[in-house]
ModelCIF file with pLDDT and N, C-alpha, C, O atoms, coordinates in Angstrom:
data_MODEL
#
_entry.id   MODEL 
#
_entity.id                         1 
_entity.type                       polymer 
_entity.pdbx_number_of_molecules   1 
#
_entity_poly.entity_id                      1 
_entity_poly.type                           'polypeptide(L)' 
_entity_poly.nstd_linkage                   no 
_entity_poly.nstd_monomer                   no 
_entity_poly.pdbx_seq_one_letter_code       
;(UNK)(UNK)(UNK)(UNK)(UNK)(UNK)(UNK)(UNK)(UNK)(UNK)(UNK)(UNK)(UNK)(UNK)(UNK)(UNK)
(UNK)(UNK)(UNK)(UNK)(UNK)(UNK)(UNK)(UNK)(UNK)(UNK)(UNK)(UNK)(UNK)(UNK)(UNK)(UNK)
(UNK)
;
_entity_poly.pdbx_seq_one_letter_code_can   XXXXXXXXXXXXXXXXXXXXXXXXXXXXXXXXX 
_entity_poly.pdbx_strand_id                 A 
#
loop_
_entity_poly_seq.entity_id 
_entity_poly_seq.num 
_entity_poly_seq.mon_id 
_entity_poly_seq.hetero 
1 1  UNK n 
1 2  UNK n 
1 3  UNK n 
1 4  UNK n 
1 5  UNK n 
1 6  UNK n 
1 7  UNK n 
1 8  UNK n 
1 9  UNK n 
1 10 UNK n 
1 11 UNK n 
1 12 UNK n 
1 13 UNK n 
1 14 UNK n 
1 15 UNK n 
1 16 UNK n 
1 17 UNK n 
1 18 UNK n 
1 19 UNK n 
1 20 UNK n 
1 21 UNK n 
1 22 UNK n 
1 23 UNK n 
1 24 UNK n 
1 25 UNK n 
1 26 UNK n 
1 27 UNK n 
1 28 UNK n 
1 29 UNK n 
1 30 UNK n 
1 31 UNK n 
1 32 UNK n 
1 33 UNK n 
#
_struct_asym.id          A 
_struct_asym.entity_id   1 
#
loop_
_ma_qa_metric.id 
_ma_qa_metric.mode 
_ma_qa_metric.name 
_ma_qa_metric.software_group_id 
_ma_qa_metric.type 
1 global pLDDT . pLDDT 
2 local  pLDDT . pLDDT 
#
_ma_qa_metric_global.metric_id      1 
_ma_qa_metric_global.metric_value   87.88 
_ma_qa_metric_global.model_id       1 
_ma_qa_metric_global.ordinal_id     1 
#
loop_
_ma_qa_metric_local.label_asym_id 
_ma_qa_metric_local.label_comp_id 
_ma_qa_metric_local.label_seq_id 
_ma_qa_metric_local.metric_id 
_ma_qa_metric_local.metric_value 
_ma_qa_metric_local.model_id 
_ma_qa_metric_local.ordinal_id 
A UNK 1  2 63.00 1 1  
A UNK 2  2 62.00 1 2  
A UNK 3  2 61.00 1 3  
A UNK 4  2 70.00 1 4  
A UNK 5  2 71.00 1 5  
A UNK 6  2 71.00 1 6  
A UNK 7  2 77.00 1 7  
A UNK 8  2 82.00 1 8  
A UNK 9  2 80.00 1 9  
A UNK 10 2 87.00 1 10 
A UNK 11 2 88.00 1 11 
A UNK 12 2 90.00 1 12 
A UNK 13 2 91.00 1 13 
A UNK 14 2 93.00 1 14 
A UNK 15 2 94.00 1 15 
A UNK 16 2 95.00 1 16 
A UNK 17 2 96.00 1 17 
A UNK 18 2 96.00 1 18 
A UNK 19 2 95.00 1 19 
A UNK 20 2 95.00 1 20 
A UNK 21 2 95.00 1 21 
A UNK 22 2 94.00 1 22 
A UNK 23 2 96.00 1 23 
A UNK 24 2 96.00 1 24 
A UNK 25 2 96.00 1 25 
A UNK 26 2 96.00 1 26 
A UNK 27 2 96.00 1 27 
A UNK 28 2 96.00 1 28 
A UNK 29 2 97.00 1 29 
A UNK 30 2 96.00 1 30 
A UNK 31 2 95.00 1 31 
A UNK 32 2 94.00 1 32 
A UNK 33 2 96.00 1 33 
#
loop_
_atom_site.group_PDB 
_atom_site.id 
_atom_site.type_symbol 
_atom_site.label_atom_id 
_atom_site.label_alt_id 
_atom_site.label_comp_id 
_atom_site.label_asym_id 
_atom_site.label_entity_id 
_atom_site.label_seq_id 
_atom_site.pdbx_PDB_ins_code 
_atom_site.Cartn_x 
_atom_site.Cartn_y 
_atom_site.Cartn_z 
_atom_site.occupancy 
_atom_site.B_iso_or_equiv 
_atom_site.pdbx_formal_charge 
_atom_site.auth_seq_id 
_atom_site.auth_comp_id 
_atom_site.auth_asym_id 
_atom_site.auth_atom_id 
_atom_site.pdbx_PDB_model_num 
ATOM 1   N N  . UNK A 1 1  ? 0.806  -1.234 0.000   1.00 63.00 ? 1  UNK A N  1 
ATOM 2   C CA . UNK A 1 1  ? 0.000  0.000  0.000   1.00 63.00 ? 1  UNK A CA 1 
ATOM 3   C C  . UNK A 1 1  ? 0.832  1.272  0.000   1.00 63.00 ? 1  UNK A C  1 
ATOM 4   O O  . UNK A 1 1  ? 0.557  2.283  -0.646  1.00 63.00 ? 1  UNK A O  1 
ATOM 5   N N  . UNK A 1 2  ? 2.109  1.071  0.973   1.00 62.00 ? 2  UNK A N  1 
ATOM 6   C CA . UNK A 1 2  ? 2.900  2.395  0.580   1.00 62.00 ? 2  UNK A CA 1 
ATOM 7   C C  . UNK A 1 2  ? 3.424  3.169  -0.383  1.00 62.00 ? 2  UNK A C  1 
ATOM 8   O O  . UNK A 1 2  ? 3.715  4.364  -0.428  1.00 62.00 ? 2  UNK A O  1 
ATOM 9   N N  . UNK A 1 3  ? 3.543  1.649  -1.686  1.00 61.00 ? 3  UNK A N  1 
ATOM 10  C CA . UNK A 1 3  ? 3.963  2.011  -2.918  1.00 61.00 ? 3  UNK A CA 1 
ATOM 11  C C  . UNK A 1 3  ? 2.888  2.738  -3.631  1.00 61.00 ? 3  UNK A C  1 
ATOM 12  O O  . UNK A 1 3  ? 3.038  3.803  -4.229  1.00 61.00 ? 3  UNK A O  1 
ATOM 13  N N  . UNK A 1 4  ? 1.655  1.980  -3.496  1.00 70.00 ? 4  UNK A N  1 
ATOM 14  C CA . UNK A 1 4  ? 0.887  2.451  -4.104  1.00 70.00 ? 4  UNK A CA 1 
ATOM 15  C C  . UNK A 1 4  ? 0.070  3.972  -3.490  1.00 70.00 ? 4  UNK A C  1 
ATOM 16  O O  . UNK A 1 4  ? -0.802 4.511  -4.172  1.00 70.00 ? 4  UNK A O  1 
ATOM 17  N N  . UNK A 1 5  ? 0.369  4.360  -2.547  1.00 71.00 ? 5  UNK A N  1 
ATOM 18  C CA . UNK A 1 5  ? 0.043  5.763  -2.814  1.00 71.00 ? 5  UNK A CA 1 
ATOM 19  C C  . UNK A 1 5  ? 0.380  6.320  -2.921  1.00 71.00 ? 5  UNK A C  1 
ATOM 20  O O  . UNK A 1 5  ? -0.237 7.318  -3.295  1.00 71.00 ? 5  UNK A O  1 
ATOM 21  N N  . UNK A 1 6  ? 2.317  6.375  -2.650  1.00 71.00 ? 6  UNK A N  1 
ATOM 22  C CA . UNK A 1 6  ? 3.175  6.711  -3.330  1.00 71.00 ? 6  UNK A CA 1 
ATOM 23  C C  . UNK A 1 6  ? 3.384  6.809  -4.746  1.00 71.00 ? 6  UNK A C  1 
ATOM 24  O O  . UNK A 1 6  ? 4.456  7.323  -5.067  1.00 71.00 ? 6  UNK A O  1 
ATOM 25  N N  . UNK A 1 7  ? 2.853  6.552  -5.391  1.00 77.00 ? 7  UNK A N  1 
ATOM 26  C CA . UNK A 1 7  ? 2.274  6.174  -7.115  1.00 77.00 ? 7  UNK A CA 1 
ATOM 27  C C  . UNK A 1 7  ? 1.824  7.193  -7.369  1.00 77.00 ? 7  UNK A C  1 
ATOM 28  O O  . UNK A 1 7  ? 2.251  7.992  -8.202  1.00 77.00 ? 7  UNK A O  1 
ATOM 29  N N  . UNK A 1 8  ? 0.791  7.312  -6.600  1.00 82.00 ? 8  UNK A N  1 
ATOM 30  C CA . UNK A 1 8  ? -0.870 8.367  -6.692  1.00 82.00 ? 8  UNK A CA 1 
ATOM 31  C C  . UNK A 1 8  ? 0.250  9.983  -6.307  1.00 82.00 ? 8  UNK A C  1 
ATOM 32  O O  . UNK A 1 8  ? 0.085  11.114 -6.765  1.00 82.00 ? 8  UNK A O  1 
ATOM 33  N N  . UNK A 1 9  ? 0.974  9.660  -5.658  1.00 80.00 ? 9  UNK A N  1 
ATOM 34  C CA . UNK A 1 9  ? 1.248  11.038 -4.723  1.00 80.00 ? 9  UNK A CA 1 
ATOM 35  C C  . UNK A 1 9  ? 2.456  11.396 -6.151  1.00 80.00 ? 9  UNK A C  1 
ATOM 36  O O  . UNK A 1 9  ? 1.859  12.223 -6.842  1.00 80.00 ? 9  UNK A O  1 
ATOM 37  N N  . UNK A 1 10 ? 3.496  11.174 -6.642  1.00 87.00 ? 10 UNK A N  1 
ATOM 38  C CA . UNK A 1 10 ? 3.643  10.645 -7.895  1.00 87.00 ? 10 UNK A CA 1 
ATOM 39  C C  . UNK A 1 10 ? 3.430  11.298 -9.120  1.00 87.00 ? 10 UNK A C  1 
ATOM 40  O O  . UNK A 1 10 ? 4.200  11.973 -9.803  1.00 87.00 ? 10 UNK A O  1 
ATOM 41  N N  . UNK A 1 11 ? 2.296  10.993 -9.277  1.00 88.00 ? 11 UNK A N  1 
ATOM 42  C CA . UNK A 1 11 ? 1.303  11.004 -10.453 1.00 88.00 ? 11 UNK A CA 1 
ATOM 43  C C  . UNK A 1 11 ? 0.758  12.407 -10.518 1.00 88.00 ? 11 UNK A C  1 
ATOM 44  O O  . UNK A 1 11 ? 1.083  13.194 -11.407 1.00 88.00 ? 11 UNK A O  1 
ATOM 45  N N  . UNK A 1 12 ? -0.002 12.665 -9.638  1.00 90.00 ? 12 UNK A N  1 
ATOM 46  C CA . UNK A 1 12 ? -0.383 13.696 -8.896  1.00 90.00 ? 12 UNK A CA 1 
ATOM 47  C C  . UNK A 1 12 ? 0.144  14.849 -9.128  1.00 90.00 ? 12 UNK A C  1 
ATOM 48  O O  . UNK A 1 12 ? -0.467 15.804 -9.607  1.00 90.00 ? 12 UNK A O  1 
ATOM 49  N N  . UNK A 1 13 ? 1.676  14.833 -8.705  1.00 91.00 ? 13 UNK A N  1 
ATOM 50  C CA . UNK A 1 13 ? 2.327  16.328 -8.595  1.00 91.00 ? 13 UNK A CA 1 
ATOM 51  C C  . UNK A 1 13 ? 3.205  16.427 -10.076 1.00 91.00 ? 13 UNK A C  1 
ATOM 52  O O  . UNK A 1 13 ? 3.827  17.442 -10.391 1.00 91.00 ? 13 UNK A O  1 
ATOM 53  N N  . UNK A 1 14 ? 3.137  15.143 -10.955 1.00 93.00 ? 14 UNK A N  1 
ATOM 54  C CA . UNK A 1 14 ? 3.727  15.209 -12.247 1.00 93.00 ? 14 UNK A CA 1 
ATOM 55  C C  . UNK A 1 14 ? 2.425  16.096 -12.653 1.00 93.00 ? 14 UNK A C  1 
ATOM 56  O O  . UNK A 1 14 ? 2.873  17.229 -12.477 1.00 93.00 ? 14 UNK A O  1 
ATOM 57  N N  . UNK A 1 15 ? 1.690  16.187 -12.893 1.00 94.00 ? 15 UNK A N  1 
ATOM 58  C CA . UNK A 1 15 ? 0.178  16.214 -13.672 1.00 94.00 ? 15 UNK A CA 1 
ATOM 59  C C  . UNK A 1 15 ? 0.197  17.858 -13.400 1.00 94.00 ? 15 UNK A C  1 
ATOM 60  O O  . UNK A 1 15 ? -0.090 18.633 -14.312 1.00 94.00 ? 15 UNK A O  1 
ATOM 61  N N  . UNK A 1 16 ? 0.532  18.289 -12.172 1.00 95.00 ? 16 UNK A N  1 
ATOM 62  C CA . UNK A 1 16 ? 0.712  19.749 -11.922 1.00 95.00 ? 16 UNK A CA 1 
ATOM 63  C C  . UNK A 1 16 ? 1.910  20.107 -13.007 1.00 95.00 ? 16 UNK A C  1 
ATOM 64  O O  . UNK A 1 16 ? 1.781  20.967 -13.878 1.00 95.00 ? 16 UNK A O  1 
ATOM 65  N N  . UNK A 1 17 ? 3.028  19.352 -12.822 1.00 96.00 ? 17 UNK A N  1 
ATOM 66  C CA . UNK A 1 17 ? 4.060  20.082 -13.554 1.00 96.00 ? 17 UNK A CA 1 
ATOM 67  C C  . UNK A 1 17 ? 3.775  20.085 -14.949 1.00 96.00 ? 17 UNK A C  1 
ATOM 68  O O  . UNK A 1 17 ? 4.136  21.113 -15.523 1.00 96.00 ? 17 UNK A O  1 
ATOM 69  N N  . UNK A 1 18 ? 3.186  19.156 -15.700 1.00 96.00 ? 18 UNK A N  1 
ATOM 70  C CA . UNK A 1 18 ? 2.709  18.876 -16.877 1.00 96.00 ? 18 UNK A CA 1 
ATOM 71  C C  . UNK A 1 18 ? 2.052  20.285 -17.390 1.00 96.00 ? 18 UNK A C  1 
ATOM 72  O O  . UNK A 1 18 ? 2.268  20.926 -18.419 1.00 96.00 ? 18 UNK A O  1 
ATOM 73  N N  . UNK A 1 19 ? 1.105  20.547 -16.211 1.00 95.00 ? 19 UNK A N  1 
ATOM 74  C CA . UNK A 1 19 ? 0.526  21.860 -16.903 1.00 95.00 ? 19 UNK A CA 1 
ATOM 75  C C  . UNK A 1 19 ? 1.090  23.265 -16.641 1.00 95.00 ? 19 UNK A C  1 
ATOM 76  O O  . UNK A 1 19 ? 0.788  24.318 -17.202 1.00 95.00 ? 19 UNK A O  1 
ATOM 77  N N  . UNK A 1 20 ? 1.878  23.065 -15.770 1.00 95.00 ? 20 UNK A N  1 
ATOM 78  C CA . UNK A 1 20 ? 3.013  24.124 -15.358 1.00 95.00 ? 20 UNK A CA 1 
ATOM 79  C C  . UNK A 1 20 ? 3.432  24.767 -16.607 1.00 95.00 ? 20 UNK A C  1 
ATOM 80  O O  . UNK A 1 20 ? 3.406  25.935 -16.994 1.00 95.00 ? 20 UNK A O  1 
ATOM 81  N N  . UNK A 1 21 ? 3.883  23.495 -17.201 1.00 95.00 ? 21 UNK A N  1 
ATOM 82  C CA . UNK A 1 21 ? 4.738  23.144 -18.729 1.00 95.00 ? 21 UNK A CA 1 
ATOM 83  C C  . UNK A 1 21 ? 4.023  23.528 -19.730 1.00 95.00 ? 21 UNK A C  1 
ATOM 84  O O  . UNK A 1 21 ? 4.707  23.797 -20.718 1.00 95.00 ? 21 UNK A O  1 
ATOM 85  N N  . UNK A 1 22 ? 2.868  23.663 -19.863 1.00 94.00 ? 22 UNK A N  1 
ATOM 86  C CA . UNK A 1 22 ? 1.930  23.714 -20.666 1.00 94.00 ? 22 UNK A CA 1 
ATOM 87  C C  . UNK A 1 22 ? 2.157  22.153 -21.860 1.00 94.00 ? 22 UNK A C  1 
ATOM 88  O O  . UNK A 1 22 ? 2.091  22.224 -23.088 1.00 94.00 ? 22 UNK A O  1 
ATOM 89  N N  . UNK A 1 23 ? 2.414  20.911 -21.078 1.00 96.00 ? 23 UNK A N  1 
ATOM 90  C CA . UNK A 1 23 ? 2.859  19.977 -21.590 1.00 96.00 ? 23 UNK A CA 1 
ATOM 91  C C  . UNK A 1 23 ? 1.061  18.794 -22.155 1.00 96.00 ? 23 UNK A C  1 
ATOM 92  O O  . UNK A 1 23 ? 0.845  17.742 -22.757 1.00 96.00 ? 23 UNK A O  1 
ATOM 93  N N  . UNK A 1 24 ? 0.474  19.574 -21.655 1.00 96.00 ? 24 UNK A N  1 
ATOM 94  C CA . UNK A 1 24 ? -0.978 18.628 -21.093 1.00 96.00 ? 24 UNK A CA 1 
ATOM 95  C C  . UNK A 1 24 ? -1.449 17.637 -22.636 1.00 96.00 ? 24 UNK A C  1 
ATOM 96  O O  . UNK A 1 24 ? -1.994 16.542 -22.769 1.00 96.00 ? 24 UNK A O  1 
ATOM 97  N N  . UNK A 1 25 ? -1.040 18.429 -23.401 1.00 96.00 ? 25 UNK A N  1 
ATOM 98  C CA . UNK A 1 25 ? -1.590 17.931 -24.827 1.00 96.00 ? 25 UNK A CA 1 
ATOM 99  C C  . UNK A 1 25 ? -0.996 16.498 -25.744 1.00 96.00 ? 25 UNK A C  1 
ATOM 100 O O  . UNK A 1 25 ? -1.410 15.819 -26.684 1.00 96.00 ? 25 UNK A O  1 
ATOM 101 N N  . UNK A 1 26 ? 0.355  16.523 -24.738 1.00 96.00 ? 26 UNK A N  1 
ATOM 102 C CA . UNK A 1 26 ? 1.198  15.684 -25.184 1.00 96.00 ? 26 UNK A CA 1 
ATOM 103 C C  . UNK A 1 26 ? 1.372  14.655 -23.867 1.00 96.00 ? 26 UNK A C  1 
ATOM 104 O O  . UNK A 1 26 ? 2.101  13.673 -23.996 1.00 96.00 ? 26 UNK A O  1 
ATOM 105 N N  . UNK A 1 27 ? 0.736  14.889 -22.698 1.00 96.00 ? 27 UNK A N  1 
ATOM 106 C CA . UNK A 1 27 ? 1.285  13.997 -21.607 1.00 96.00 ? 27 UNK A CA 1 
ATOM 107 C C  . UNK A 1 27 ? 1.588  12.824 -21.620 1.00 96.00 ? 27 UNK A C  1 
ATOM 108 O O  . UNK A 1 27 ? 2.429  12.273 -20.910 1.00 96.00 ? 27 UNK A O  1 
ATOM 109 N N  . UNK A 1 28 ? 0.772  12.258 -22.614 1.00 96.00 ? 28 UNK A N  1 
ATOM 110 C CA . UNK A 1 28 ? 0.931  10.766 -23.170 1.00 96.00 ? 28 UNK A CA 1 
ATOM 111 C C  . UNK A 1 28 ? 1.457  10.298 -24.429 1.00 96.00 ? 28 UNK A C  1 
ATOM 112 O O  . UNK A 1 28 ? 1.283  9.151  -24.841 1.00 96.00 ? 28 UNK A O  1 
ATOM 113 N N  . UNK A 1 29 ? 2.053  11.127 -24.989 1.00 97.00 ? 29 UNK A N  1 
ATOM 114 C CA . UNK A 1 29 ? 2.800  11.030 -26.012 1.00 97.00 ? 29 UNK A CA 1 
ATOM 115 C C  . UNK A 1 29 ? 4.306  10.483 -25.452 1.00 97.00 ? 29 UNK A C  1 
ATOM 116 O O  . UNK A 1 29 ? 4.881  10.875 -24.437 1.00 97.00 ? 29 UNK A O  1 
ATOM 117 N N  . UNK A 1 30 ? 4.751  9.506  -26.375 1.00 96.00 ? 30 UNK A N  1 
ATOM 118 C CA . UNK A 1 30 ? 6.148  8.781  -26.542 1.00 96.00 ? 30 UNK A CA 1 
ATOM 119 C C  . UNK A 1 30 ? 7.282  10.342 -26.550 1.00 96.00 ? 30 UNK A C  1 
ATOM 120 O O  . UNK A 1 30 ? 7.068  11.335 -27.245 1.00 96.00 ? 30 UNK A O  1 
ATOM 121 N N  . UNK A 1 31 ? 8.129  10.213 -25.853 1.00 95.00 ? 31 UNK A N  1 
ATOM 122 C CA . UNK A 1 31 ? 9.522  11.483 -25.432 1.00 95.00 ? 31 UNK A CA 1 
ATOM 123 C C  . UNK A 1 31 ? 10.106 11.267 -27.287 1.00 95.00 ? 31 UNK A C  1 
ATOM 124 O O  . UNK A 1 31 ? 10.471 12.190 -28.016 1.00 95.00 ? 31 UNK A O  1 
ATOM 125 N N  . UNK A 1 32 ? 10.038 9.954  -27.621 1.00 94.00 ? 32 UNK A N  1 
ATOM 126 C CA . UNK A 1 32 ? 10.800 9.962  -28.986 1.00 94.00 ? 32 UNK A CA 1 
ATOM 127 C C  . UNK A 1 32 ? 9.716  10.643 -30.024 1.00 94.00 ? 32 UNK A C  1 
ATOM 128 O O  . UNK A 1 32 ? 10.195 11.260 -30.975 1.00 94.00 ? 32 UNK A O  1 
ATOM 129 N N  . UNK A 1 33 ? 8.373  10.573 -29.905 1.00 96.00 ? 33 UNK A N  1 
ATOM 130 C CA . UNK A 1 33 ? 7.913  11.283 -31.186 1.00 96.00 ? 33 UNK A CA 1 
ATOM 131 C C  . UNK A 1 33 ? 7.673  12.684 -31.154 1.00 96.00 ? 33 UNK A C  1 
ATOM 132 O O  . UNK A 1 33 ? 7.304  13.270 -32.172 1.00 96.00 ? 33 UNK A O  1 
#
């Protein structure tokens, strides 16, 4: 369980930086394409 909310906690504060970045459009896009 520690891992896993550690995951969430994680996930979470990437998703902030993502839009920090104005990255949101691509979050799931491959780094190579």
């Amino acid at each position: 369980p520690l891992v896993q909310r550690e995951e969430q906690g994680l996930h979470a504060e990437a998703m902030k930086i993502v839009s920090l970045l104005e990255l949101d459009a691509v979050a799931h896009a491959r780094v190579m394409d």
